[in-house]
C-alpha atoms as a PDB file:
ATOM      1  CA  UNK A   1     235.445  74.507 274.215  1.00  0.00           C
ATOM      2  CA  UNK A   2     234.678  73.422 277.930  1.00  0.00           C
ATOM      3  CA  UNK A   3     232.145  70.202 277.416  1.00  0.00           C
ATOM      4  CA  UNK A   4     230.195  69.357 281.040  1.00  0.00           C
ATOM      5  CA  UNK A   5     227.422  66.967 281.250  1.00  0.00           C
ATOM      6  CA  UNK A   6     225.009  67.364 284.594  1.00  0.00           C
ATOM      7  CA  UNK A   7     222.830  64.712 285.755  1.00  0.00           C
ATOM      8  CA  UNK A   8     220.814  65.089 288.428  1.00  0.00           C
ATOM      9  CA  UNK A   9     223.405  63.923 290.928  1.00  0.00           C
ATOM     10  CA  UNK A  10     226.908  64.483 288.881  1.00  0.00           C
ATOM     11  CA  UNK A  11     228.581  66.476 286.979  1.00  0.00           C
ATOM     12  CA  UNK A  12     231.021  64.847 284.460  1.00  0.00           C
ATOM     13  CA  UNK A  13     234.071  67.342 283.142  1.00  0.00           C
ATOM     14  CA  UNK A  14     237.168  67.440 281.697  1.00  0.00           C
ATOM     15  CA  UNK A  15     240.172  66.458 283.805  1.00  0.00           C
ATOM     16  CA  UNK A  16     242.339  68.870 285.118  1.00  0.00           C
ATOM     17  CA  UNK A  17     245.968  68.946 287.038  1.00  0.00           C
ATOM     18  CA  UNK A  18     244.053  69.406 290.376  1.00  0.00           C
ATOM     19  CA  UNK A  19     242.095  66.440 290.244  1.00  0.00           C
ATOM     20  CA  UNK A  20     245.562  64.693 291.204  1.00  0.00           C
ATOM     21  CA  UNK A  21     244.772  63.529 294.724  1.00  0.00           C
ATOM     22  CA  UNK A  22     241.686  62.680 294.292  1.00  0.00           C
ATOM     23  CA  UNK A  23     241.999  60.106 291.509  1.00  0.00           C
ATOM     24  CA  UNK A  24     245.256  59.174 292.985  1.00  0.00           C
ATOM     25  CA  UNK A  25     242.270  57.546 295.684  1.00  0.00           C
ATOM     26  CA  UNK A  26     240.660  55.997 293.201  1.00  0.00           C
ATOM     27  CA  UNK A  27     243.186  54.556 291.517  1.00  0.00           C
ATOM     28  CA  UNK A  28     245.548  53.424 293.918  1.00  0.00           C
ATOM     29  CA  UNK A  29     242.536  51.412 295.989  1.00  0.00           C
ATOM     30  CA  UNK A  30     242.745  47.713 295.300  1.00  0.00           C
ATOM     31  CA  UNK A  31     239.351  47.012 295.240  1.00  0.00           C
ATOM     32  CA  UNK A  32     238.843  49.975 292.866  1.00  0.00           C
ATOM     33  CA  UNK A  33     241.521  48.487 290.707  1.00  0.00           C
ATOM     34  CA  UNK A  34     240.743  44.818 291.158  1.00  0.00           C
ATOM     35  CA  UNK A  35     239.480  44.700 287.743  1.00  0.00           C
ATOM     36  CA  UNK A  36     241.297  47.037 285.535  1.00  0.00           C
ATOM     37  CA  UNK A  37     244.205  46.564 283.333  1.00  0.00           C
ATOM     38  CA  UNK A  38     246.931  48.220 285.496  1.00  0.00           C
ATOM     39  CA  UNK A  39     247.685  47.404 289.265  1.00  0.00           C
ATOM     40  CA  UNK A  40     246.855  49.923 291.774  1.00  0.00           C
ATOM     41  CA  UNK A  41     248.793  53.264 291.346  1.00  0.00           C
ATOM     42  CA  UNK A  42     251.760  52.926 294.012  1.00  0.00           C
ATOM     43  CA  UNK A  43     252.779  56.820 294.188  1.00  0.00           C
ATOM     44  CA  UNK A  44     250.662  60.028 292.846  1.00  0.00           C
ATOM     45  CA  UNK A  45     253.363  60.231 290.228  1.00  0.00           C
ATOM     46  CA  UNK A  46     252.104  57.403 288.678  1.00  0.00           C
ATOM     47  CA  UNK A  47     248.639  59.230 288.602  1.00  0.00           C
ATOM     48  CA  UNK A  48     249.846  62.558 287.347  1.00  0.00           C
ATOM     49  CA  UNK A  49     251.298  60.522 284.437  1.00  0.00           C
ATOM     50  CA  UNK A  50     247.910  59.085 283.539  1.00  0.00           C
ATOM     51  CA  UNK A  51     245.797  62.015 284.339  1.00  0.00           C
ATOM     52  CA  UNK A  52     248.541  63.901 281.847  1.00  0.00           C
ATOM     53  CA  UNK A  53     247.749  61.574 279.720  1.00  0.00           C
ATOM     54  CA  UNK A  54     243.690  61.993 280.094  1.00  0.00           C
ATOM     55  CA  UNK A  55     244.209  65.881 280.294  1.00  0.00           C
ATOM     56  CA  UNK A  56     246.521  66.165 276.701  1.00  0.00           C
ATOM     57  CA  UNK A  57     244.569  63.172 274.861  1.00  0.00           C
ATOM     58  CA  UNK A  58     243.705  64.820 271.755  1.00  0.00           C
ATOM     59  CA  UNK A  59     239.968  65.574 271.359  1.00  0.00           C
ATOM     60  CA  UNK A  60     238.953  64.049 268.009  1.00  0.00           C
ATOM     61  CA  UNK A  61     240.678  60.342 269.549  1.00  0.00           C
ATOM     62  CA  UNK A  62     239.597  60.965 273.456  1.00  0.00           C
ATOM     63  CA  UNK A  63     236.308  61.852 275.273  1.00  0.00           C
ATOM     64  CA  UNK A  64     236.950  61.413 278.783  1.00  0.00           C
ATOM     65  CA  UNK A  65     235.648  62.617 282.007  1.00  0.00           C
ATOM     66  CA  UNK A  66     235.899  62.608 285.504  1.00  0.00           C
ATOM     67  CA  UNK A  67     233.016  61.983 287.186  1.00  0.00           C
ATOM     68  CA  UNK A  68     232.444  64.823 290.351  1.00  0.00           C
ATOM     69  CA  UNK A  69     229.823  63.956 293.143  1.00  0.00           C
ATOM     70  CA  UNK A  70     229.269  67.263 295.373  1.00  0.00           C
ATOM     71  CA  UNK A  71     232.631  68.380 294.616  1.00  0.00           C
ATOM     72  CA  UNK A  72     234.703  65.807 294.717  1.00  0.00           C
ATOM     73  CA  UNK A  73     235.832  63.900 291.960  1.00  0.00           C
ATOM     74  CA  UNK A  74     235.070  60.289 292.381  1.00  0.00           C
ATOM     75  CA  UNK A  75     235.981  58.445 288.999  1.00  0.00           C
ATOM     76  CA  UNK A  76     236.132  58.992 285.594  1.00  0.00           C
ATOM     77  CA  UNK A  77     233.599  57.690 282.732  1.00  0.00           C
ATOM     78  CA  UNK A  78     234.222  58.392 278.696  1.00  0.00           C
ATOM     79  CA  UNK A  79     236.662  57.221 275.849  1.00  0.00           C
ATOM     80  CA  UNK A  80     240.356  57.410 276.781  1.00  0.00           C
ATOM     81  CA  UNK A  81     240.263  56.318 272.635  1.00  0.00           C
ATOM     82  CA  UNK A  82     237.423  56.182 270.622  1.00  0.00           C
ATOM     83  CA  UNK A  83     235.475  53.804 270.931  1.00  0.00           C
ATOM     84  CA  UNK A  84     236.323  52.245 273.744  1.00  0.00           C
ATOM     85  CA  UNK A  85     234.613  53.034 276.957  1.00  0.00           C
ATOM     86  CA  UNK A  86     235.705  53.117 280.564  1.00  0.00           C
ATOM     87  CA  UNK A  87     234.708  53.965 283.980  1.00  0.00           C
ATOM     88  CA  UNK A  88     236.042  53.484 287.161  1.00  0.00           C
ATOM     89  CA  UNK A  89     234.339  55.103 290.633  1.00  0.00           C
ATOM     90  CA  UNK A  90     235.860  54.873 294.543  1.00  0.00           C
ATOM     91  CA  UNK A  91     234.549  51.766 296.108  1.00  0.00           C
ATOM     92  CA  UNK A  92     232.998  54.395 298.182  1.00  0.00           C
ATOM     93  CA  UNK A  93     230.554  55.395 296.089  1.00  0.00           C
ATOM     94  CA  UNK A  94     229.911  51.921 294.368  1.00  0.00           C
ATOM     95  CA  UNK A  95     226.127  50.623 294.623  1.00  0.00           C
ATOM     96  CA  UNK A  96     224.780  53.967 294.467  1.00  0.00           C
ATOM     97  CA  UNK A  97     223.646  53.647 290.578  1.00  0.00           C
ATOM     98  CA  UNK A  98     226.186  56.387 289.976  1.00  0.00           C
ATOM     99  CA  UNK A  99     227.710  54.354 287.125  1.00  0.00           C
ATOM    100  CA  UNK A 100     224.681  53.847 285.540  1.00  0.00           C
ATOM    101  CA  UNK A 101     223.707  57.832 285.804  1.00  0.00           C
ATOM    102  CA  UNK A 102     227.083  58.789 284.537  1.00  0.00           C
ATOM    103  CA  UNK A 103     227.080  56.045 281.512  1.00  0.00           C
ATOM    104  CA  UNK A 104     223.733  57.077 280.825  1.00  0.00           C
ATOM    105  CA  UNK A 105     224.647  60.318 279.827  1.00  0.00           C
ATOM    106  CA  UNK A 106     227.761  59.818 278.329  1.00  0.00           C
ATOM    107  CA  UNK A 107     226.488  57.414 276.220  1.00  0.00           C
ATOM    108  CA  UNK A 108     224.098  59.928 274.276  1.00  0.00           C
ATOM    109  CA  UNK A 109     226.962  62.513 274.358  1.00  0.00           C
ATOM    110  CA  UNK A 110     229.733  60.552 272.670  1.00  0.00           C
ATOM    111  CA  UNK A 111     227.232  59.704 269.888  1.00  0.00           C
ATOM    112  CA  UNK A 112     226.214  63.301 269.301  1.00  0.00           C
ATOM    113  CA  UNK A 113     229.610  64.136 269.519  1.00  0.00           C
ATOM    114  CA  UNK A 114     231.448  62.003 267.390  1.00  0.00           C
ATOM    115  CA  UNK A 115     230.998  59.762 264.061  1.00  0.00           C
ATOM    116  CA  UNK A 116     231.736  56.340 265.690  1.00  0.00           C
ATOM    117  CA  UNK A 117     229.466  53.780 264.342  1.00  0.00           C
ATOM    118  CA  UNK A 118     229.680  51.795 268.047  1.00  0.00           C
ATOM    119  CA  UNK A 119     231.217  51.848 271.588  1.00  0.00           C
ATOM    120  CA  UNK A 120     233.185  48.874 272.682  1.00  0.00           C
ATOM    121  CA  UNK A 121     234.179  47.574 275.881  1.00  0.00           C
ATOM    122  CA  UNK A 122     236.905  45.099 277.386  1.00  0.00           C
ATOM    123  CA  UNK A 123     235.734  43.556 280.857  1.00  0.00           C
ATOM    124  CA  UNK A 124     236.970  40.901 282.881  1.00  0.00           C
ATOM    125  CA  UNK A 125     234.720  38.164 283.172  1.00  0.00           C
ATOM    126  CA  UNK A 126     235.018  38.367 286.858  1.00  0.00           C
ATOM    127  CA  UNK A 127     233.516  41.675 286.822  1.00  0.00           C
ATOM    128  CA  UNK A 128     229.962  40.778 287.157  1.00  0.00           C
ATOM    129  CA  UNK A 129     228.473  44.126 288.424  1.00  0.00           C
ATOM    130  CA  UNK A 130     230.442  46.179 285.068  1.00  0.00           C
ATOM    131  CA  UNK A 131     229.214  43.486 282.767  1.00  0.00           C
ATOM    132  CA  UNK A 132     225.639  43.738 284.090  1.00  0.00           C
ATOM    133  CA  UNK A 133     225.963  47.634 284.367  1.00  0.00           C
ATOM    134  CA  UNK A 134     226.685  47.213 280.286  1.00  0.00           C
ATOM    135  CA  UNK A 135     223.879  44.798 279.656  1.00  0.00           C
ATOM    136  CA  UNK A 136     221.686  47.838 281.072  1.00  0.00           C
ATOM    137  CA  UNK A 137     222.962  49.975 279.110  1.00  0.00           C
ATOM    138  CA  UNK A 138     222.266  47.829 275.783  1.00  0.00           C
ATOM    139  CA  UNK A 139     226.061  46.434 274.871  1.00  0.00           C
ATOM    140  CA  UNK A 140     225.875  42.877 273.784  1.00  0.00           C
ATOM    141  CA  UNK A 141     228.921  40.490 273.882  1.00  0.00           C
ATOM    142  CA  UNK A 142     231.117  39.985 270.459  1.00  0.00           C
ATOM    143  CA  UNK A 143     233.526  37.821 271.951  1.00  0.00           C
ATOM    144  CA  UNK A 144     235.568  36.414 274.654  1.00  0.00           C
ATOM    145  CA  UNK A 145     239.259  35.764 274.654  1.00  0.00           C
ATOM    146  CA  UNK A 146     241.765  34.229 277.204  1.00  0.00           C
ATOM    147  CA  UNK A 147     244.959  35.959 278.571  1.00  0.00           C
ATOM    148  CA  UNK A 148     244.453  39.236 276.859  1.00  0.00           C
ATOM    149  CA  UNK A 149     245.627  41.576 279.789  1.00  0.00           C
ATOM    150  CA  UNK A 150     248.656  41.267 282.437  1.00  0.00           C
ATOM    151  CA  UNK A 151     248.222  42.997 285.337  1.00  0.00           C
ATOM    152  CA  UNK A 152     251.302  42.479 287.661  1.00  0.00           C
ATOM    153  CA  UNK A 153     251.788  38.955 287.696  1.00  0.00           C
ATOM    154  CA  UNK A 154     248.425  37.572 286.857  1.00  0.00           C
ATOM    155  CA  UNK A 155     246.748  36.759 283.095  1.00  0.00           C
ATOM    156  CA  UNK A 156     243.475  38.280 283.223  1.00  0.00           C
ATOM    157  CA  UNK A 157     240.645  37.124 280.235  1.00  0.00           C
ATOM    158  CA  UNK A 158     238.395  39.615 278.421  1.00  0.00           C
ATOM    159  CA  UNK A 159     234.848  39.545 277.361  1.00  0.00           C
ATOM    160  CA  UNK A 160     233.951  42.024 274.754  1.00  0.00           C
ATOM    161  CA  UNK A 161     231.148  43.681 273.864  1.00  0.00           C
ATOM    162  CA  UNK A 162     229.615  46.938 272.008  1.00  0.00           C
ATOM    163  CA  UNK A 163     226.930  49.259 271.847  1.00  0.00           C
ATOM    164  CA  UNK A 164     225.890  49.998 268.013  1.00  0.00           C
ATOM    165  CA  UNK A 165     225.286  53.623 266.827  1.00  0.00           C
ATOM    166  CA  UNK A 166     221.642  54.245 267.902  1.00  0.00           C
ATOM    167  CA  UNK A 167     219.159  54.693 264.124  1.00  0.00           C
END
């Protein structure tokens, strides 16, 4: 089954083996990266190993996109694993409210789609602009913890926080 969700300016849908370069320039941009729990991919063979990864992820554990703006894929938004959601876009595109449009549809999809009870997020407290993109969207912090993620040689923190199962 072939799962697309259109907003008025994207259109989120499922990965696929072509989309190689173009992550590859999301993912290997530092600021892109600057807050995620890898460093920036050094060669597109690193990327083809993660978008394998994001392609073969078994449905009923993974709902994942990437995140297309006229044509060109510019991120990805979704659950790599149920429930915990991530998004990263080209600094490119950031400030745009594209993250918000894409989130805000996902959001409603993965619910629909899927008995999870909440969504959960890990962000570094550094990351002001995801943790206020979350607020928006109605997570709430659950905790904080130090040291949780290292990325190359540095000991990055977490905040938590999750979205509950709307009633």
């Amino acid at each position: 089954m072939v799962v697309e969700i259109v907003t008025d300016r994207l259109r989120l849908r499922r990965a696929q083996p072509a989309d190689l370069d173009d992550l590859f320039a999301v993912l290997s941009h530092p600021s892109a990266m600057r807050f995620w729990s890898t460093p920036p991919h050094a060669d597109r063979d690193q990327t083809r190993a993660w978008l394998h990864g994001m392609v073969t992820a078994p449905p009923d554990a993974s709902d994942d996109f990437v995140i297309e703006l006229q044509g060109r894929v510019v991120g990805k938004a979704g659950c790599y694993r149920l429930p915990d959601v991530g998004y990263i876009l080209h600094p490119d595109v950031w400030g745009r409210g594209y993250a918000t449009e894409a989130l805000s549809a996902f959001i409603p999809h993965v619910f629909a789609a899927h008995a999870v009870d909440r969504l959960t997020a890990d962000v570094d407290p550094r990351n002001g602009a995801s943790l206020r993109l979350l607020g928006k969207m109605g997570f709430v912090e659950t905790g904080r913890a130090a040291n949780t993620w290292l990325v190359g040689e540095e000991w990055c923190d977490s905040v938590y926080l999750a979205l509950e199962r709307p009633v």
